[in-house]
N, C-alpha and C. Protein backbone atom coordinates (compact mmCIF):
# COMPACT_ATOMS: atom_id res chain seq x y z
N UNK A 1 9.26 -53.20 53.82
CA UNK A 1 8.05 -52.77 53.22
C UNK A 1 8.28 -52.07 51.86
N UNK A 2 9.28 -51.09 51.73
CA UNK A 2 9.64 -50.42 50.66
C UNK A 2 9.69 -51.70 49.88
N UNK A 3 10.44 -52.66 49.65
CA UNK A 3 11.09 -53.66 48.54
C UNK A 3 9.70 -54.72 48.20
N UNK A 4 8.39 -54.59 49.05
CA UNK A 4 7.09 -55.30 48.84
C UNK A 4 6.59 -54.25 47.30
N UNK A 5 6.70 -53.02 47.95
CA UNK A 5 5.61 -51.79 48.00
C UNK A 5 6.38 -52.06 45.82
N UNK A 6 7.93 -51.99 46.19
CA UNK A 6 8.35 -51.86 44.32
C UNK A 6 7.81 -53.06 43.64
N UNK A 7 8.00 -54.49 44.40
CA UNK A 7 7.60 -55.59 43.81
C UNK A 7 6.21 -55.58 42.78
N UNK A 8 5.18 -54.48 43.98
CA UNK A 8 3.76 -54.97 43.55
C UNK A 8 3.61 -53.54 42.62
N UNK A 9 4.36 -52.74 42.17
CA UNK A 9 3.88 -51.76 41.91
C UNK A 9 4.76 -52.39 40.13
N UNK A 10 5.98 -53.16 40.36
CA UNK A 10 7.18 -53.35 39.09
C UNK A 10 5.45 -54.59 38.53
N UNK A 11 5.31 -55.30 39.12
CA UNK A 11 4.26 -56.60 39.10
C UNK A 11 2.82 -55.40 38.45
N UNK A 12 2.16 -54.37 38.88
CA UNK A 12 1.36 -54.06 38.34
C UNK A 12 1.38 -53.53 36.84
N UNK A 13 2.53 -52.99 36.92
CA UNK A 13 3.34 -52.28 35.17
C UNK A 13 3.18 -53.52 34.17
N UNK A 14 3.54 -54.65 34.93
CA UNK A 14 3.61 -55.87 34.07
C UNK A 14 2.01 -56.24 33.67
N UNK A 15 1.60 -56.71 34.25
CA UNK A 15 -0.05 -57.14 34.01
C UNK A 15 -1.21 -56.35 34.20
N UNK A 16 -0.85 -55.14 34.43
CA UNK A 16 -2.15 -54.58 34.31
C UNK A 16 -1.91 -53.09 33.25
N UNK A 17 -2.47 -53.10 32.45
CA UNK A 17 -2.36 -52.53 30.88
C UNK A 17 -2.94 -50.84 31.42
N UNK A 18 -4.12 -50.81 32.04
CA UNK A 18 -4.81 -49.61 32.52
C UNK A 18 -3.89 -48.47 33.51
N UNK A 19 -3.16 -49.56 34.41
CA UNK A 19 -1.97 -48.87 35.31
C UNK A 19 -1.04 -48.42 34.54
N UNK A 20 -0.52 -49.31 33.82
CA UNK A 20 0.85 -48.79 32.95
C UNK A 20 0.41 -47.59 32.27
N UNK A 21 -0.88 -47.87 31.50
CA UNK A 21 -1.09 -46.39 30.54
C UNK A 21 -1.20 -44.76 31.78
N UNK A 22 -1.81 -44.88 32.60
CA UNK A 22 -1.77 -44.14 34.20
C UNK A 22 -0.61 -43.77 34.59
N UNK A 23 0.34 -44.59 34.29
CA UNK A 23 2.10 -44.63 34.87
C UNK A 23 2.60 -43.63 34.07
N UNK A 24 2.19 -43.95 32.67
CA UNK A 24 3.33 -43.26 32.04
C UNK A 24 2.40 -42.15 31.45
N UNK A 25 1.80 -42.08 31.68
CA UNK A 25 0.94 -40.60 31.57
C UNK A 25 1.34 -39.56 32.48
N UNK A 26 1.66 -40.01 33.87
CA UNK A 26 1.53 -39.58 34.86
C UNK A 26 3.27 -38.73 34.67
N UNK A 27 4.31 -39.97 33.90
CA UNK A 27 5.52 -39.25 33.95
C UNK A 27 5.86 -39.02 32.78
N UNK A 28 4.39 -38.36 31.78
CA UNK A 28 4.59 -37.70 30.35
C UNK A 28 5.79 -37.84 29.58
N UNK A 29 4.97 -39.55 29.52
CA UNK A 29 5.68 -40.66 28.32
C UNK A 29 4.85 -40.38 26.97
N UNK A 30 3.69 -39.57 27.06
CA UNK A 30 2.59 -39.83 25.63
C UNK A 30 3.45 -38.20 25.34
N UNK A 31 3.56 -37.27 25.93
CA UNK A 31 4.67 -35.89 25.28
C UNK A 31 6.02 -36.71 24.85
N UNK A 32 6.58 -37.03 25.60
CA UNK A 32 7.97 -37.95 25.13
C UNK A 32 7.32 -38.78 23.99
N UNK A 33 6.77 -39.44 23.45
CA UNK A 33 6.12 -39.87 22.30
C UNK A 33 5.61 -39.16 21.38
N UNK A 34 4.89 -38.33 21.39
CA UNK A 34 4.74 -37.24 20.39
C UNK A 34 6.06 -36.37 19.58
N UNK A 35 6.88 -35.82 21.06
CA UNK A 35 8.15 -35.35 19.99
C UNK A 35 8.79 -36.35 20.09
N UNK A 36 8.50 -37.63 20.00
CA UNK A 36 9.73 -38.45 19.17
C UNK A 36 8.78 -38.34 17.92
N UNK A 37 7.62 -38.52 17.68
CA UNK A 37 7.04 -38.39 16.66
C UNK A 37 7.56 -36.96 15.40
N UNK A 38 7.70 -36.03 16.24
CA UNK A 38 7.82 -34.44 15.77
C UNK A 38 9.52 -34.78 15.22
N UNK A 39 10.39 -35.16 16.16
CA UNK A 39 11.45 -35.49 15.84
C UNK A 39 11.81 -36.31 14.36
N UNK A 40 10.63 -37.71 14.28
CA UNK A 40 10.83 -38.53 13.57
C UNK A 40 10.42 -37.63 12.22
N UNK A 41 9.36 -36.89 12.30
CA UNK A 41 8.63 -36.01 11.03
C UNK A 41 10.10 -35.07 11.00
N UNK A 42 10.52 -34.39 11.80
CA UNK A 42 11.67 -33.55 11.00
C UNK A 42 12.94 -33.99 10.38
N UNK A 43 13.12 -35.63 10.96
CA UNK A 43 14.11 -36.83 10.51
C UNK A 43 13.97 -36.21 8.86
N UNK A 44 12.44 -36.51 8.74
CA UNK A 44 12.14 -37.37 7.21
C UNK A 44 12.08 -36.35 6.53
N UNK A 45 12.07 -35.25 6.73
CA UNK A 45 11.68 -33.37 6.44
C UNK A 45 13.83 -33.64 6.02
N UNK A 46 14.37 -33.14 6.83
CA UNK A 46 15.77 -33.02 6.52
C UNK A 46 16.49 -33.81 5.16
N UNK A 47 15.94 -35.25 5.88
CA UNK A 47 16.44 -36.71 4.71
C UNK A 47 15.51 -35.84 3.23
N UNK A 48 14.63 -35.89 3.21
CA UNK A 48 13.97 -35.07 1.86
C UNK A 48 15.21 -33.82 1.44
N UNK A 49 15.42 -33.07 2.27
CA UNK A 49 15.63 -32.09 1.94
C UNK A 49 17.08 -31.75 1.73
N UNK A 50 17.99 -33.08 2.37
CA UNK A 50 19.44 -33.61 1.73
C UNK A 50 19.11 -34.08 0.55
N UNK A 51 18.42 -34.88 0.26
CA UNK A 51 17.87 -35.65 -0.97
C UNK A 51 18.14 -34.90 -1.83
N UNK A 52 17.25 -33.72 -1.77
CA UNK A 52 16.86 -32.50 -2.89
C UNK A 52 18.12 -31.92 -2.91
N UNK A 53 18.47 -31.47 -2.11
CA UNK A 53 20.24 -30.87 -2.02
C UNK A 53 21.53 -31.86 -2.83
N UNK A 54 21.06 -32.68 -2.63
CA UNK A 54 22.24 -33.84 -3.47
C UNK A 54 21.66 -33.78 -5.40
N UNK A 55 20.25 -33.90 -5.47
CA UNK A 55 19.78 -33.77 -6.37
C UNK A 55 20.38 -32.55 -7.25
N UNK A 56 20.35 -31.12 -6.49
CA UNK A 56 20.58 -30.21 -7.13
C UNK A 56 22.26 -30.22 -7.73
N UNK A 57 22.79 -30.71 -6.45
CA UNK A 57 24.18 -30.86 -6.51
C UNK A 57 24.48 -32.02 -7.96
N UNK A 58 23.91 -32.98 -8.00
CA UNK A 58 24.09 -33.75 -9.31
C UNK A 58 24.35 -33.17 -10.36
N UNK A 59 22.96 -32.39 -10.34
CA UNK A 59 22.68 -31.68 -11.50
C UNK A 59 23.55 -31.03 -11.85
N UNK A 60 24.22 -30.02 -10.91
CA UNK A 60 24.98 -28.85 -10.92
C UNK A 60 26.32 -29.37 -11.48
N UNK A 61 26.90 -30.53 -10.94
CA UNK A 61 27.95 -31.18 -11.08
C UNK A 61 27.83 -32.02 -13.07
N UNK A 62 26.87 -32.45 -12.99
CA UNK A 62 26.67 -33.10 -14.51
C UNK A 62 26.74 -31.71 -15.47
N UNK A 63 26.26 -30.22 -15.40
CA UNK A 63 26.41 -28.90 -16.35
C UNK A 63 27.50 -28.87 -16.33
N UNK A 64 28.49 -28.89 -15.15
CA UNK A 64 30.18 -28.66 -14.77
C UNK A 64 31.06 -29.21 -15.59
N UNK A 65 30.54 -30.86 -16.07
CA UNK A 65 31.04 -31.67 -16.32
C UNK A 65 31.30 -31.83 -18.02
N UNK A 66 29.45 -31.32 -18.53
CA UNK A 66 29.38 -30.89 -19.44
C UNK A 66 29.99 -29.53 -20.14
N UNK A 67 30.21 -28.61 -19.31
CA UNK A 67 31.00 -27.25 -19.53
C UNK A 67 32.75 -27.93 -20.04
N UNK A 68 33.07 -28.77 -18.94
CA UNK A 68 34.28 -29.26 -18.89
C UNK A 68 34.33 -30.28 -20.07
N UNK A 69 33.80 -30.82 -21.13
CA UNK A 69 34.11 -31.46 -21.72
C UNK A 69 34.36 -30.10 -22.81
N UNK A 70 33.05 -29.43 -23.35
CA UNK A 70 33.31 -27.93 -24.16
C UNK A 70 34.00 -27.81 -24.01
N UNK A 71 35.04 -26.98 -22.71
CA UNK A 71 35.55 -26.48 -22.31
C UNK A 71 36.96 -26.77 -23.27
N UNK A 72 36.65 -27.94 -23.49
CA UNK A 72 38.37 -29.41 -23.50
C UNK A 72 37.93 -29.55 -25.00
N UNK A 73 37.29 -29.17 -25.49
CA UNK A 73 36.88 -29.49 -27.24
C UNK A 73 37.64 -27.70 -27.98
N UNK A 74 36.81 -26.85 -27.42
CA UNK A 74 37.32 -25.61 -27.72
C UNK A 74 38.62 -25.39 -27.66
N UNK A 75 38.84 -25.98 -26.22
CA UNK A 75 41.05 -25.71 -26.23
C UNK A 75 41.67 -26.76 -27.78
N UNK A 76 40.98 -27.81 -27.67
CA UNK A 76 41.56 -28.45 -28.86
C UNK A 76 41.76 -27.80 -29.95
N UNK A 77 40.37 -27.25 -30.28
CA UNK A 77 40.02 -26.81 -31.54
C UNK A 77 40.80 -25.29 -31.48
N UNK A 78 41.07 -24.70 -30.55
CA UNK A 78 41.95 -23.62 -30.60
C UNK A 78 43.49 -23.71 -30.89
N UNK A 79 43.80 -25.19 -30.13
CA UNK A 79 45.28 -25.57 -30.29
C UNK A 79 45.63 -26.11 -31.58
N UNK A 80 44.69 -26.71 -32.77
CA UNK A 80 44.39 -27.03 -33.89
C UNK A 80 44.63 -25.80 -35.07
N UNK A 81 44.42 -24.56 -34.42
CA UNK A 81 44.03 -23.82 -34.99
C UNK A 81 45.47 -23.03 -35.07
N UNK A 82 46.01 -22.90 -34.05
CA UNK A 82 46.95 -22.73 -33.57
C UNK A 82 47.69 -23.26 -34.68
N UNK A 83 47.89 -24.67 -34.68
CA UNK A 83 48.80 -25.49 -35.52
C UNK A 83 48.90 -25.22 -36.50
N UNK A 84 48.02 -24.96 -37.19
CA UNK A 84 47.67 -24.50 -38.66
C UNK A 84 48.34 -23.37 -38.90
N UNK A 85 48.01 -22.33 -38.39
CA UNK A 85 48.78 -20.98 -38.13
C UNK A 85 50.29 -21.19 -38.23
N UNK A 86 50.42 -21.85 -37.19
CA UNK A 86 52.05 -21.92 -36.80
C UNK A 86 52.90 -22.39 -37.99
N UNK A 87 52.15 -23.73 -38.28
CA UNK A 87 52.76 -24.47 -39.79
C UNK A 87 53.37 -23.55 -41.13
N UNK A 88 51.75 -22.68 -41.25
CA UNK A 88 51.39 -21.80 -42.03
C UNK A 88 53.02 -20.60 -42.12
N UNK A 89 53.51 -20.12 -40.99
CA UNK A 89 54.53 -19.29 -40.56
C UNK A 89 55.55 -19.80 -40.92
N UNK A 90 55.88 -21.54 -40.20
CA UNK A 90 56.78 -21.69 -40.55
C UNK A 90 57.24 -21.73 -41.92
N UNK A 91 55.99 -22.46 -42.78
CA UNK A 91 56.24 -22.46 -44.60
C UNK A 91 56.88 -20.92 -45.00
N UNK A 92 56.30 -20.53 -43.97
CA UNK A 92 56.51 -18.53 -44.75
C UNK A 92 57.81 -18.24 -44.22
N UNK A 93 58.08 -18.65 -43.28
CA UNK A 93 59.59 -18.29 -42.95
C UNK A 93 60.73 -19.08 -43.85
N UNK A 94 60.47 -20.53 -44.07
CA UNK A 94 61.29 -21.16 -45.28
C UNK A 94 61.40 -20.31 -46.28
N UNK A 95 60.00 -19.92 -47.04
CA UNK A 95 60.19 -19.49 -48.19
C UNK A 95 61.01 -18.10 -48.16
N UNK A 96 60.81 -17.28 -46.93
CA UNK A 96 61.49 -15.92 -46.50
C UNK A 96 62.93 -16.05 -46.63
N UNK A 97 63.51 -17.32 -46.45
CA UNK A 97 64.98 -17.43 -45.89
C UNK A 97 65.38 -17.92 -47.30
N UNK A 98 64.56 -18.39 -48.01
CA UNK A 98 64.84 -18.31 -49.62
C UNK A 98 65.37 -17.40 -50.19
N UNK A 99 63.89 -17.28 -50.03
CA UNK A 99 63.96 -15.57 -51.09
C UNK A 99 65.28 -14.28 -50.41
N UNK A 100 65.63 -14.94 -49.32
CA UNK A 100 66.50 -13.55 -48.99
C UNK A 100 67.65 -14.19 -49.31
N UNK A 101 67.85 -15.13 -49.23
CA UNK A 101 68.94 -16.30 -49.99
C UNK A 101 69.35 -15.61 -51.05
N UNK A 102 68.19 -16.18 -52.25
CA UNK A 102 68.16 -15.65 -53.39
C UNK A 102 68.59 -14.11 -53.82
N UNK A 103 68.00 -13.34 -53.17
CA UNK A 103 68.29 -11.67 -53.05
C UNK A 103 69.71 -11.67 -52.56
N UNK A 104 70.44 -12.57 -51.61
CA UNK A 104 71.97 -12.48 -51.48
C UNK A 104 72.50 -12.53 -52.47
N UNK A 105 72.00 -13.57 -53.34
CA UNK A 105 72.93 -14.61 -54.69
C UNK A 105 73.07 -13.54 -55.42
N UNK A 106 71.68 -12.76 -55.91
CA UNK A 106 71.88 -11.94 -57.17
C UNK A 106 72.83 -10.62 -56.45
N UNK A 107 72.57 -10.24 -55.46
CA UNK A 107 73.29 -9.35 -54.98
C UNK A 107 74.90 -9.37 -54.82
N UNK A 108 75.53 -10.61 -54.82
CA UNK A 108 76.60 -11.13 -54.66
C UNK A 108 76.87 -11.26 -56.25
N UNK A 109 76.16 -11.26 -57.07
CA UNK A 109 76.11 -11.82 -58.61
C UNK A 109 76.54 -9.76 -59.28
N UNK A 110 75.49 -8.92 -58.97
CA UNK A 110 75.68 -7.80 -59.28
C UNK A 110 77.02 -7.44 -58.92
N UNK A 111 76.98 -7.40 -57.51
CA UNK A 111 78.15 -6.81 -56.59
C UNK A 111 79.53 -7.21 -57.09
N UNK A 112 79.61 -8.65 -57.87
CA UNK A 112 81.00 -9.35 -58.73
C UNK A 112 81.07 -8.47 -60.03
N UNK A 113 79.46 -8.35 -60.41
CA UNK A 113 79.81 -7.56 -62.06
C UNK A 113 80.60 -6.42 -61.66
N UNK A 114 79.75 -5.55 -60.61
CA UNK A 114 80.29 -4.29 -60.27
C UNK A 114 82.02 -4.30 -60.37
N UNK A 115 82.76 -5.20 -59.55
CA UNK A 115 83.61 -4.98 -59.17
C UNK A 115 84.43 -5.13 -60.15
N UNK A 116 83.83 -6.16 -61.67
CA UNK A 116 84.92 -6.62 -62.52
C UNK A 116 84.88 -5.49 -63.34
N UNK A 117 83.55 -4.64 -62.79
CA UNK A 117 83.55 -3.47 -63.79
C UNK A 117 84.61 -2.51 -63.34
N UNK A 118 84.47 -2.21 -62.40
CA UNK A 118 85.42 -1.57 -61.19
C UNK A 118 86.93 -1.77 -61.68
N UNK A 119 87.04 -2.92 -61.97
CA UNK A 119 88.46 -3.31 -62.34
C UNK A 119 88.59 -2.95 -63.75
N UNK A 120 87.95 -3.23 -64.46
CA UNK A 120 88.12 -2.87 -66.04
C UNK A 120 88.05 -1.20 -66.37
N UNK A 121 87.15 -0.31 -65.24
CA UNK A 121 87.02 1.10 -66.01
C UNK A 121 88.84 1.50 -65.25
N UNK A 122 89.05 0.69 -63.94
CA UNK A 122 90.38 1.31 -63.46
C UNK A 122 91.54 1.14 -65.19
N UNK A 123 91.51 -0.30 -65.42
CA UNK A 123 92.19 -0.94 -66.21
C UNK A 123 92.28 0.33 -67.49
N UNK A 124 91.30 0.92 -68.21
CA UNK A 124 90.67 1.77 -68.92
C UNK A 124 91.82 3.00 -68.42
N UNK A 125 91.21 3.35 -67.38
CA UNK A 125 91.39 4.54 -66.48
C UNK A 125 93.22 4.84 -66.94
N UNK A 126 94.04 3.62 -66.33
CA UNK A 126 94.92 3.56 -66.39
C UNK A 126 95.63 3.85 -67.96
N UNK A 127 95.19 2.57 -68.83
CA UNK A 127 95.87 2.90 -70.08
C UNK A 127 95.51 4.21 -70.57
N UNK A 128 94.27 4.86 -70.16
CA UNK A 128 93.90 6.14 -70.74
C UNK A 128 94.97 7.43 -70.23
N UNK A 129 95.59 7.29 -68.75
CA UNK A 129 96.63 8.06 -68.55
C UNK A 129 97.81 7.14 -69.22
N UNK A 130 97.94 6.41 -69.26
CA UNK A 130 99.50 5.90 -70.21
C UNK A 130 99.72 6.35 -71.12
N UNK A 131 98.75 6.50 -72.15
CA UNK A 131 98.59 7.00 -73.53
C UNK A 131 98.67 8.69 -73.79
N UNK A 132 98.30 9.43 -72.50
CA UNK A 132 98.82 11.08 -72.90
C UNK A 132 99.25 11.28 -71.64
């Protein structure tokens, strides 16, 4: 009797439209439908609201990107600047190692007079005691 009783009851679900809506009322299929509904509305609520989150994130990422190119122009233009400077030093240190060059030469140039003088007032010195 049980396996009649499912037949005609599986058989009424099928063809009769008024029972089924009764059926599943009865085992609050139209609540199970609604929050799939509520569910499906907070689906599309979230997906929006990743959306907007990726959006911001773009954005945020394209200023970053833009900072990072500045960022990479300024170091240039600092390392440029740099160069110039540096160049600038080195010319000044050539000319430094010159000029102290030069300041040896004459110094080495005096320092010879000195000495031939050195030698001549001795030379002097000398015949001047020979003579008394």
């Amino acid at each position: 009797m049980e396996l009649k009783l499912k037949e005609k009851l599986l058989k009424l679900l099928k063809e009769d439209e008024e029972f089924r809506y009764a059926v599943a009322g009865l085992i609050g299929l139209g609540e199970i439908l609604k929050r799939l509904d509520s569910h499906e509305a907070e689906l599309v609520k979230l997906r929006e609201d990743m959306m907007e989150g990726f959006r911001r994130h773009d954005e945020i990422s394209n200023k970053h990107s833009a900072e990072l190119v500045k960022l990479r122009e300024d170091m240039m233009e600092g390392f440029r600047r740099h160069d110039e400077i540096s160049n600038k030093h080195s010319a000044e240190l050539v000319k430094l190692r010159e000029d102290m060059m030069e300041g040896f030469r004459r110094h080495d140039e005096i320092s010879n007079k000195h000495s031939a003088e050195l030698v001549k007032l001795r030379e002097d010195m000398m015949e001047g005691f020979r003579r008394h």
